[in-house]
N, C-alpha and C. Protein backbone atom coordinates (compact mmCIF):
# COMPACT_ATOMS: atom_id res chain seq x y z
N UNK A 1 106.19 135.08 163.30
CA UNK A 1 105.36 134.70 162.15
C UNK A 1 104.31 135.76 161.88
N UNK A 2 104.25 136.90 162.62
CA UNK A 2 103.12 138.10 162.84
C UNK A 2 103.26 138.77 161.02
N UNK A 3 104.76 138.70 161.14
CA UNK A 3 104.89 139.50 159.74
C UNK A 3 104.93 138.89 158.51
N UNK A 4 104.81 137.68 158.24
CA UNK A 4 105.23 136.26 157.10
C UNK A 4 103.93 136.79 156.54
N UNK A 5 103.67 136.34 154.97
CA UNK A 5 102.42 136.25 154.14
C UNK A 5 101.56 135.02 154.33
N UNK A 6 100.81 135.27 154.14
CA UNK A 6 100.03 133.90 153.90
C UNK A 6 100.15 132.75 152.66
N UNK A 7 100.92 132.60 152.04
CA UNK A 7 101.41 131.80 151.46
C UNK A 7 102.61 131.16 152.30
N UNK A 8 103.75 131.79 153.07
CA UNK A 8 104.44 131.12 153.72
C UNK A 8 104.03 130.24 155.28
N UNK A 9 102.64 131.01 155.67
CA UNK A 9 102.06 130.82 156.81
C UNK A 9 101.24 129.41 156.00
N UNK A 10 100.85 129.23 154.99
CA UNK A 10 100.20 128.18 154.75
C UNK A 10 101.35 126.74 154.84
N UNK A 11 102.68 127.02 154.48
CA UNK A 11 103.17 126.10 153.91
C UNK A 11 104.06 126.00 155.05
N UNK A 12 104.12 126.81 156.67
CA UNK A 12 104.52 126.17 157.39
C UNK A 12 103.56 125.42 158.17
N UNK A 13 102.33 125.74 158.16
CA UNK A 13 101.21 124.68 158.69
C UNK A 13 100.69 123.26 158.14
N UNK A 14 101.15 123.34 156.68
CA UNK A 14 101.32 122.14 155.83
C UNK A 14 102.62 121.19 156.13
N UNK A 15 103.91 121.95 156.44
CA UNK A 15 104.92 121.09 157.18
C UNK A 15 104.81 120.65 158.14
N UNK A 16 103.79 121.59 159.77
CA UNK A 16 103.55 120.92 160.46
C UNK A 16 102.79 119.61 160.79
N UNK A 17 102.00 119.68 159.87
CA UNK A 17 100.80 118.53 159.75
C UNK A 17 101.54 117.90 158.97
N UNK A 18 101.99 117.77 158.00
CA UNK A 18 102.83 116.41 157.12
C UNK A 18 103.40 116.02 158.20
N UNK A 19 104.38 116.86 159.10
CA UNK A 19 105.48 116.24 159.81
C UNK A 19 105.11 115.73 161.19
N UNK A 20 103.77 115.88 161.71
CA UNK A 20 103.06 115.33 162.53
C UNK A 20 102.50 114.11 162.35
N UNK A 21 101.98 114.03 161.12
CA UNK A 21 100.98 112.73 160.40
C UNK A 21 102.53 111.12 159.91
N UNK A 22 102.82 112.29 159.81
CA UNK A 22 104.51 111.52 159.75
C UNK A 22 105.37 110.77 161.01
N UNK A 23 105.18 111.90 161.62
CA UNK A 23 105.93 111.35 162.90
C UNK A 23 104.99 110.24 163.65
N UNK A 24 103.84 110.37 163.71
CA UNK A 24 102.67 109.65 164.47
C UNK A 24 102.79 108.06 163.51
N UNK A 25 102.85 107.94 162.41
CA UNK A 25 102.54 106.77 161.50
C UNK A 25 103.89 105.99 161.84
N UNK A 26 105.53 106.50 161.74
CA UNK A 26 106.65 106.40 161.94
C UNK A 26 106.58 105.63 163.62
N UNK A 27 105.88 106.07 164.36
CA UNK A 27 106.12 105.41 165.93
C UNK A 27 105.16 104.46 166.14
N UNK A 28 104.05 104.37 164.76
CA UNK A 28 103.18 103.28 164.99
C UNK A 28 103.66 102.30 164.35
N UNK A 29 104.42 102.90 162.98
CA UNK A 29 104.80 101.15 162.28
C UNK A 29 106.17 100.83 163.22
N UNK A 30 106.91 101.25 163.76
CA UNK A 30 108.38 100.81 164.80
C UNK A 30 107.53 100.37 165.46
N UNK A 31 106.77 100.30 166.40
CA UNK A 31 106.01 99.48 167.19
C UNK A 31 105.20 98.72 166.78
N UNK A 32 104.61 98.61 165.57
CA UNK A 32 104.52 97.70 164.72
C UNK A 32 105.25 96.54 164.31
N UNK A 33 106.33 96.89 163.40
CA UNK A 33 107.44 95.97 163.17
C UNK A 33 107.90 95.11 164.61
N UNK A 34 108.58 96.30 164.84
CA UNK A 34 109.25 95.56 166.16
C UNK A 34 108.75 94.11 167.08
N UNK A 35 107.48 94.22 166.92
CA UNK A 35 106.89 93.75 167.83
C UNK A 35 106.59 92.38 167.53
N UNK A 36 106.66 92.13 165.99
CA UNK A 36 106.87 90.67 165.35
C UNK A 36 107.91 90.02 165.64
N UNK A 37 109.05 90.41 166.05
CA UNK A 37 110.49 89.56 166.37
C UNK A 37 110.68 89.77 168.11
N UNK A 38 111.42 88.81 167.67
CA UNK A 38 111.89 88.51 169.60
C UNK A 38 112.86 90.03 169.74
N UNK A 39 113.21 89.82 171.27
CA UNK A 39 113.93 90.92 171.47
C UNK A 39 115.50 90.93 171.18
N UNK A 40 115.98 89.67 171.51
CA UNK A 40 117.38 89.50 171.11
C UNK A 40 117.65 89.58 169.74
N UNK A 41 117.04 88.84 168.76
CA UNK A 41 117.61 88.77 167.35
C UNK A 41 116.16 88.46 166.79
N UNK A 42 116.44 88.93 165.23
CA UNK A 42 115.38 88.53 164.10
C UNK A 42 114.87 87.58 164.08
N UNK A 43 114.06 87.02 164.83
CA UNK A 43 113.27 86.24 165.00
C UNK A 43 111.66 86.06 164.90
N UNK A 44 110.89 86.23 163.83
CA UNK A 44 109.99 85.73 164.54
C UNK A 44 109.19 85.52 165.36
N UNK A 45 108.29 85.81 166.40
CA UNK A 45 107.67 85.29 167.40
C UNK A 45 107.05 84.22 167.36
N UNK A 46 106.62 83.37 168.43
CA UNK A 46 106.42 81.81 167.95
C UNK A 46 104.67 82.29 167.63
N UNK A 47 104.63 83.58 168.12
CA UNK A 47 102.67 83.39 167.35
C UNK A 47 102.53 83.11 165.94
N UNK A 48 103.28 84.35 165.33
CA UNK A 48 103.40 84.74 163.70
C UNK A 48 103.32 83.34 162.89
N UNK A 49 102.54 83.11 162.59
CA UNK A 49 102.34 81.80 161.21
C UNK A 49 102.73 82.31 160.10
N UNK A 50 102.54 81.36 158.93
CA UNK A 50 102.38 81.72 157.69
C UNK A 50 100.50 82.30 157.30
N UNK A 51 100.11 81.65 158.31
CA UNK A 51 98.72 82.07 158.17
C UNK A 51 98.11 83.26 158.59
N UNK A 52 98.80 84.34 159.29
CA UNK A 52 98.18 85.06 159.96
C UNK A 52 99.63 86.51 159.53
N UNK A 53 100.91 86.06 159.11
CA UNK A 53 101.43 86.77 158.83
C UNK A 53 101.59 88.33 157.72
N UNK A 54 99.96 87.65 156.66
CA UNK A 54 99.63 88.52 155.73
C UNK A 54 98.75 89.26 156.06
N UNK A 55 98.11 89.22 157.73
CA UNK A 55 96.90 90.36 158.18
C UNK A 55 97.86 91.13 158.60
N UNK A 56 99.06 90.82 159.47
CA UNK A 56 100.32 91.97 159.99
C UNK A 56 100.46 92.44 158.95
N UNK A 57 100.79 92.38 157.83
CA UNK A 57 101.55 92.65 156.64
C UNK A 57 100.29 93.83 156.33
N UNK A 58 99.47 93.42 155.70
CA UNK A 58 98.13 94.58 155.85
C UNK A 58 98.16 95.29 156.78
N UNK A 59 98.11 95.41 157.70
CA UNK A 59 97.81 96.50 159.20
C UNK A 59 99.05 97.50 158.93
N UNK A 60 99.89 97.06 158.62
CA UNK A 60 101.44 98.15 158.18
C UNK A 60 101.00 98.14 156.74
N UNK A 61 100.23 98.09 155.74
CA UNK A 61 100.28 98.44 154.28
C UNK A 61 99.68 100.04 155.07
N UNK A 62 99.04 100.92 155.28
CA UNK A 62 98.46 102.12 155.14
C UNK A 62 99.49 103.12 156.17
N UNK A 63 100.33 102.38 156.93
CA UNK A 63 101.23 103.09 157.86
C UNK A 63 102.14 103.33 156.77
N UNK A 64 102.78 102.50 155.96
CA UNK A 64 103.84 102.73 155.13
C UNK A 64 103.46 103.46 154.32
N UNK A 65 102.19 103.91 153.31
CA UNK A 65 102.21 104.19 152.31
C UNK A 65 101.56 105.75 152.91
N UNK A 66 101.05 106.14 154.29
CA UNK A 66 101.40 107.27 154.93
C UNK A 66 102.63 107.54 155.32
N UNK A 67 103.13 107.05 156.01
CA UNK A 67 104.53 107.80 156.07
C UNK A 67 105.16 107.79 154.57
N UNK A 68 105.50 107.82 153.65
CA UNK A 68 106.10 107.67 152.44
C UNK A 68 105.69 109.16 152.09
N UNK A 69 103.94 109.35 151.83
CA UNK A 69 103.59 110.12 151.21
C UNK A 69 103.85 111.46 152.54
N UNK A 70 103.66 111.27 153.68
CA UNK A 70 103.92 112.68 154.55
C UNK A 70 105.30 113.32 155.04
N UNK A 71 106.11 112.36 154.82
CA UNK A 71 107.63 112.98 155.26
C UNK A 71 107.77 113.45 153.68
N UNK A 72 107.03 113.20 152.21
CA UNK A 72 108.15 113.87 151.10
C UNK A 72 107.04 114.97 150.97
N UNK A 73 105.79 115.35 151.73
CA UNK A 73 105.06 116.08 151.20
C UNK A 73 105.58 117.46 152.93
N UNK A 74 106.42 116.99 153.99
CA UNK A 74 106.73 117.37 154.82
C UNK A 74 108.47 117.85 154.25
N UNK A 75 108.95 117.48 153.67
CA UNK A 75 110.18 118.34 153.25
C UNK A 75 110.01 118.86 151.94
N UNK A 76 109.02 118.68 151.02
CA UNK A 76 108.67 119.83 150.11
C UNK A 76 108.32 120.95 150.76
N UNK A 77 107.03 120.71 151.25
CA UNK A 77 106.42 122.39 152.51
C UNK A 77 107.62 123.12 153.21
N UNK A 78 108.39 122.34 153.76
CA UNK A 78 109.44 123.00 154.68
C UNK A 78 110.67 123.68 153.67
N UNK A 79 110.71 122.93 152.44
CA UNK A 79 112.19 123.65 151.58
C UNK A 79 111.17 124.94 151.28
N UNK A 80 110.27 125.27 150.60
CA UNK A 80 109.22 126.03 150.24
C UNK A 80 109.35 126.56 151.36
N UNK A 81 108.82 126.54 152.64
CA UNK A 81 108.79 127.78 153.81
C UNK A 81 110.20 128.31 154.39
N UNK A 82 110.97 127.87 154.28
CA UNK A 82 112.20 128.18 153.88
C UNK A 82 112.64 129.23 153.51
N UNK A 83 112.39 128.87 151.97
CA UNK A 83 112.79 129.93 151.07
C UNK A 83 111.74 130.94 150.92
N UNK A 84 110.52 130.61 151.42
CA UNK A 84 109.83 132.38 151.39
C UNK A 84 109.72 132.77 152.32
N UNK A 85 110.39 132.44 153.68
CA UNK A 85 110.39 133.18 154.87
C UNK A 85 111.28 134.54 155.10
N UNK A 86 110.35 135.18 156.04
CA UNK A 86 111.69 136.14 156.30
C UNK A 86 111.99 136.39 157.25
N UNK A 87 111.84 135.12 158.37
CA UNK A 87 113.17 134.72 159.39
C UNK A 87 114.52 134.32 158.70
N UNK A 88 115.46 135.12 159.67
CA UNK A 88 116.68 134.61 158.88
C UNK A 88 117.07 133.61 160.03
N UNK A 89 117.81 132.33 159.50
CA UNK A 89 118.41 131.74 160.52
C UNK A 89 119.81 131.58 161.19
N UNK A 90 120.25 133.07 160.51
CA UNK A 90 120.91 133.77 161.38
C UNK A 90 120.59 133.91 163.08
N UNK A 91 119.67 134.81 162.86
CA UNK A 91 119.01 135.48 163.88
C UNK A 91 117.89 134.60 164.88
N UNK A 92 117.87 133.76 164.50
CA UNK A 92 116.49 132.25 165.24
C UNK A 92 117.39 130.96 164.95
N UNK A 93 118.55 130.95 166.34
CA UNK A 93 118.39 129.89 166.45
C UNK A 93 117.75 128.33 166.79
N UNK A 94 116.34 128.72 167.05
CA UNK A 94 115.82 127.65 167.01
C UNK A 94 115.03 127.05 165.77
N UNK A 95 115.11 127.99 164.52
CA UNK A 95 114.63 127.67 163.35
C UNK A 95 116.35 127.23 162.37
N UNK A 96 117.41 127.15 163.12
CA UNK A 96 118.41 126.51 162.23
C UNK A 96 118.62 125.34 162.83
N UNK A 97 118.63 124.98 163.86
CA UNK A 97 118.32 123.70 164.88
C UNK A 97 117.38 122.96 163.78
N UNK A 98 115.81 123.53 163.96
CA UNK A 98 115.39 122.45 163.11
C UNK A 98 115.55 122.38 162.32
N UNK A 99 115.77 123.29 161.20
CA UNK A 99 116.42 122.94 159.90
C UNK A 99 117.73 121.68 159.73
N UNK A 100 118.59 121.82 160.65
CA UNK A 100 119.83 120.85 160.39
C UNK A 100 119.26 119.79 161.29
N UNK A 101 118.33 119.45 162.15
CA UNK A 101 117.60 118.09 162.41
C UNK A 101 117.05 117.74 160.82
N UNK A 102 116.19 118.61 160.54
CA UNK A 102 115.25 117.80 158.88
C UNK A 102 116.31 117.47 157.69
N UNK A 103 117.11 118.18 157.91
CA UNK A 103 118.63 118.07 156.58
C UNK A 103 119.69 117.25 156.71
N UNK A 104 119.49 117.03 158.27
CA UNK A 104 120.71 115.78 158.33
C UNK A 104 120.22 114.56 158.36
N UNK A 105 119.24 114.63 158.65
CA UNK A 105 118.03 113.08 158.80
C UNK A 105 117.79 112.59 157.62
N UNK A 106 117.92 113.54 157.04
CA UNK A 106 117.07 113.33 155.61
C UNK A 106 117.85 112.51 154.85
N UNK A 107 119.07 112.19 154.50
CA UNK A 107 119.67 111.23 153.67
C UNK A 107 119.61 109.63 154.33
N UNK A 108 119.76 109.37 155.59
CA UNK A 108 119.48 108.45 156.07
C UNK A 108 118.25 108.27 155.71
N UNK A 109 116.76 108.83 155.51
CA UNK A 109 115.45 108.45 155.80
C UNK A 109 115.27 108.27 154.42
N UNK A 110 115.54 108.90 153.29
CA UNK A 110 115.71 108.34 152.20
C UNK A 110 116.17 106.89 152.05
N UNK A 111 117.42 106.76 152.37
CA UNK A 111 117.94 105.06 152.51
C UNK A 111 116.62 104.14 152.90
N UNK A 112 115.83 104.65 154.00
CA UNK A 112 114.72 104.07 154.54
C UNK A 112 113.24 104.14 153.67
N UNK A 113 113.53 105.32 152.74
CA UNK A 113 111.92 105.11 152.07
C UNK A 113 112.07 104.70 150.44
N UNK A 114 113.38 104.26 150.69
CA UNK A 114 113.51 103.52 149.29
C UNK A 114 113.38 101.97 149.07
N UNK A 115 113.40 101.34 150.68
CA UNK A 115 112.83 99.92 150.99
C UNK A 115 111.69 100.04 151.22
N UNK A 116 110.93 101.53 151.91
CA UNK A 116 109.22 101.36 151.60
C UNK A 116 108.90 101.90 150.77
N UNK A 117 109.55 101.78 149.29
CA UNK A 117 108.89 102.21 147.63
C UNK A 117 108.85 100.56 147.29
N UNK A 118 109.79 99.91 148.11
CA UNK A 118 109.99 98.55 147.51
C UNK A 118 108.29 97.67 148.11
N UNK A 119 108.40 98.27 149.56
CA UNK A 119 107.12 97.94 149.66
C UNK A 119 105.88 98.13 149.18
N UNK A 120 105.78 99.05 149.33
CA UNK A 120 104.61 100.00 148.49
C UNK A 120 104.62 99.53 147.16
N UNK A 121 105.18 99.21 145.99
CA UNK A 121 105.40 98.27 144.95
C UNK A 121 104.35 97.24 145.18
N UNK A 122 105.15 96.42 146.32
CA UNK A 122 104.65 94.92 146.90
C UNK A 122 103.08 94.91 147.18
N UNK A 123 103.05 95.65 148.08
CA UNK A 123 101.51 96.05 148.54
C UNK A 123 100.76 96.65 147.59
N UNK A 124 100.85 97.50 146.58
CA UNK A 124 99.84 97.64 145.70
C UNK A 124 99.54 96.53 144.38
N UNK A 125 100.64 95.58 144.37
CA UNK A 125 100.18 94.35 143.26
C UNK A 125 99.23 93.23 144.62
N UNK A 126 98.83 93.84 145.46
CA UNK A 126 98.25 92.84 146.29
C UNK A 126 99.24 91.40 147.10
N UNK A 127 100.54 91.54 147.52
CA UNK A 127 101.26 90.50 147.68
C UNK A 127 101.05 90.37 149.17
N UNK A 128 100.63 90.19 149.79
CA UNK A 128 100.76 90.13 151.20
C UNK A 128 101.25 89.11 151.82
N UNK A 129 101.80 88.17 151.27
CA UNK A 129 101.95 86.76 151.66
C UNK A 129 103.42 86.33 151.53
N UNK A 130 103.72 87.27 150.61
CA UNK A 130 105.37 87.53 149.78
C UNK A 130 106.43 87.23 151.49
N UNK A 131 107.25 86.62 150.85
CA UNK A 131 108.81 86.24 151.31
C UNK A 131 109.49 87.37 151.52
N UNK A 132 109.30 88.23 150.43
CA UNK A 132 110.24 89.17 150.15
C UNK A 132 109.71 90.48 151.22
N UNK A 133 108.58 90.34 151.81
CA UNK A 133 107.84 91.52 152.52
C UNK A 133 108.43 91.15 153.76
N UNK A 134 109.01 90.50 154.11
CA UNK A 134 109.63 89.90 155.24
C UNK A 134 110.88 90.28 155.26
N UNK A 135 111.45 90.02 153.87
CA UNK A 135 112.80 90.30 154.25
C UNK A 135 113.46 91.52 153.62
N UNK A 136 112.39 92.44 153.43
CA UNK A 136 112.76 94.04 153.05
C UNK A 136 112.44 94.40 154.71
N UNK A 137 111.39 94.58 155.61
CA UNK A 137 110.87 94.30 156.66
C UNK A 137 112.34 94.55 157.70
N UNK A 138 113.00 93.31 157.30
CA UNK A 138 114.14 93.01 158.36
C UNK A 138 115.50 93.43 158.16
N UNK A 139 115.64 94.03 156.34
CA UNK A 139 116.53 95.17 156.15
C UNK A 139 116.42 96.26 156.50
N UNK A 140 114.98 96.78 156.52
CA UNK A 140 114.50 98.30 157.27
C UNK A 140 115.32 98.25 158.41
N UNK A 141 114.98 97.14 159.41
CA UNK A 141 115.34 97.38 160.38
C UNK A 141 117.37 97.24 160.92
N UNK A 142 117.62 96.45 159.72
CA UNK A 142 118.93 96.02 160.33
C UNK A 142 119.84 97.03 159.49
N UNK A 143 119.79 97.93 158.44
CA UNK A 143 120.34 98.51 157.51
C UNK A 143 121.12 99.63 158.24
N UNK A 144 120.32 100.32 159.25
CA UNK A 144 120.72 101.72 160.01
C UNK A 144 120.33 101.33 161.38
N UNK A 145 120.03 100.00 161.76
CA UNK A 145 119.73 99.47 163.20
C UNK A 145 119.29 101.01 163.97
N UNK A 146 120.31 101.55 164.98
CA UNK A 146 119.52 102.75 165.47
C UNK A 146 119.37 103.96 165.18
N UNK A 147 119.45 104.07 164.24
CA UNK A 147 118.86 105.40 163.45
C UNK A 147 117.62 106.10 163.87
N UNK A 148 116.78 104.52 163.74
CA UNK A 148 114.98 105.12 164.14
C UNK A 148 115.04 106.06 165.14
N UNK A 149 115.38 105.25 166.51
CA UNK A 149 115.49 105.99 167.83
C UNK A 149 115.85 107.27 167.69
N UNK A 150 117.13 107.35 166.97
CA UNK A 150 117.73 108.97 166.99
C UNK A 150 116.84 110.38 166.05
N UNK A 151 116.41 109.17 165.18
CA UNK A 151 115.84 110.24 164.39
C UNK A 151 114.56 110.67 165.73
N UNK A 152 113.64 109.54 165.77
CA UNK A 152 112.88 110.10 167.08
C UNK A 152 112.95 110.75 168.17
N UNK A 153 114.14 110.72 168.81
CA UNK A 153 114.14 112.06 169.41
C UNK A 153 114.66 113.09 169.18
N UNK A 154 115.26 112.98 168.12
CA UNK A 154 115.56 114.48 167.12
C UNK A 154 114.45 115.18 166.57
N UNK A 155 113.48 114.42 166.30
CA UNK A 155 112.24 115.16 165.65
C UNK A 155 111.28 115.55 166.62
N UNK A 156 111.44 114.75 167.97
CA UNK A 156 110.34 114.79 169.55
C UNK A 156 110.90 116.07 169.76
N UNK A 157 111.96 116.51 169.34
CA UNK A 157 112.82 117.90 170.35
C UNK A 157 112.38 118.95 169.96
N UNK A 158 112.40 119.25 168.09
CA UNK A 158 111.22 120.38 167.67
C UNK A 158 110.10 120.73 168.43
N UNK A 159 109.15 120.20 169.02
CA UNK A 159 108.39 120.86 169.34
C UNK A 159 108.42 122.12 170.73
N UNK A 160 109.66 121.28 171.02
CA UNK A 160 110.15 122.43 172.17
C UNK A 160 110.64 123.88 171.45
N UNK A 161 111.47 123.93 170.65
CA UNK A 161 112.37 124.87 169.56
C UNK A 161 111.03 125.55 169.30
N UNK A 162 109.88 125.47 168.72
CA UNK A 162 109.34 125.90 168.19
C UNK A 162 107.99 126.17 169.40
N UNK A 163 108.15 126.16 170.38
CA UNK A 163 107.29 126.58 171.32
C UNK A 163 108.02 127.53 172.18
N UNK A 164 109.19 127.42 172.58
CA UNK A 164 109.96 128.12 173.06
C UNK A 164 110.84 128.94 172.58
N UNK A 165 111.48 128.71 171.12
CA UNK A 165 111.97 129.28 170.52
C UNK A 165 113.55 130.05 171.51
N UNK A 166 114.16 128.99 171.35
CA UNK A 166 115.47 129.23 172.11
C UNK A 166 116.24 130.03 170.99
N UNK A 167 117.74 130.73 171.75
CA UNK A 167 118.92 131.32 170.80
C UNK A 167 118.62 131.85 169.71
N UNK A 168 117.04 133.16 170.16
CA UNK A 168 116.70 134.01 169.41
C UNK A 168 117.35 135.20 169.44
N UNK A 169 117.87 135.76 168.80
CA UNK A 169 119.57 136.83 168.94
C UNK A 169 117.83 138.61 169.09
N UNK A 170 118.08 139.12 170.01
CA UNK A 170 117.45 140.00 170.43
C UNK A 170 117.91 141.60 169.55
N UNK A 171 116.97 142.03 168.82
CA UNK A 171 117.59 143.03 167.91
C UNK A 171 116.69 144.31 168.59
């Protein structure tokens, strides 16, 4: 990166932080969600009321509507550093690694942030109480069941690639 401009040096430090602020919000709402249903099946926990179900529902309104806004503001920066870099990823294999982690993820996570546009909808007319926040909620989760996981440690693995920078071809 000694030789990159500062325009490309900006917009890979803008991917890192989107894709950090991203990844961090992403392992708080899965532990979030999750944590309302039993472990075997969609259930419920016997705490969750109708009365207390719209403060959960709030506590995940600012996780969702961060992750939404940092993974599309995290693969704008990255198509952009991309294309004005002048690593080739030929020559760095650990910058085509992550590239085909963010490019193959990416159509699945779409599938996923098009039920939190549905949310994000929900949550900005103020609905917190909604039926339907429940059961977009439990399509997130049942639509690509383990996806989350994979994507998570597909995205946990970058930081190695990019600290270590493996299957760099030596010129």
């Amino acid at each position: 990166m000694k030789k990159e401009n500062t325009i490309t040096k900006i917009f890979a430090y803008i991917s890192l932080t989107s894709g950090s602020i991203w990844l961090g919000t992403y392992i708080s709402r899965l532990l979030t969600t999750y944590q309302m249903f039993e472990a075997t099946e969609l259930k419920l926990k016997s705490y969750i009321t109708d009365s207390n179900i719209s403060s959960i529902f709030q506590t995940t309104y600012p996780l969702v509507n961060l992750s939404i806004f940092s993974y599309l503001i995290m693969i704008f920066s990255f198509t952009i550093f991309l294309t004005l870099t002048q690593i080739k990823l030929k020559e760095n294999g650990w910058l085509f690694i992550i590239t085909m982690i963010i490019y193959i993820t990416l159509p699945f996570e779409i599938i996923l942030l098009l039920i939190d546009y549905k949310l994000f909808i929900i949550f900005m007319n103020e609905q917190f109480t909604s039926e339907l926040i429940l059961q977009l909620v439990t399509e997130r989760i049942t639509m690509l069941s383990s996806f989350p996981i994979i994507l998570l440690l597909s995205y946990l693995s970058i930081p190695y690639f990019l600290i270590f920078k493996p299957y760099t071809k030596k010129t």
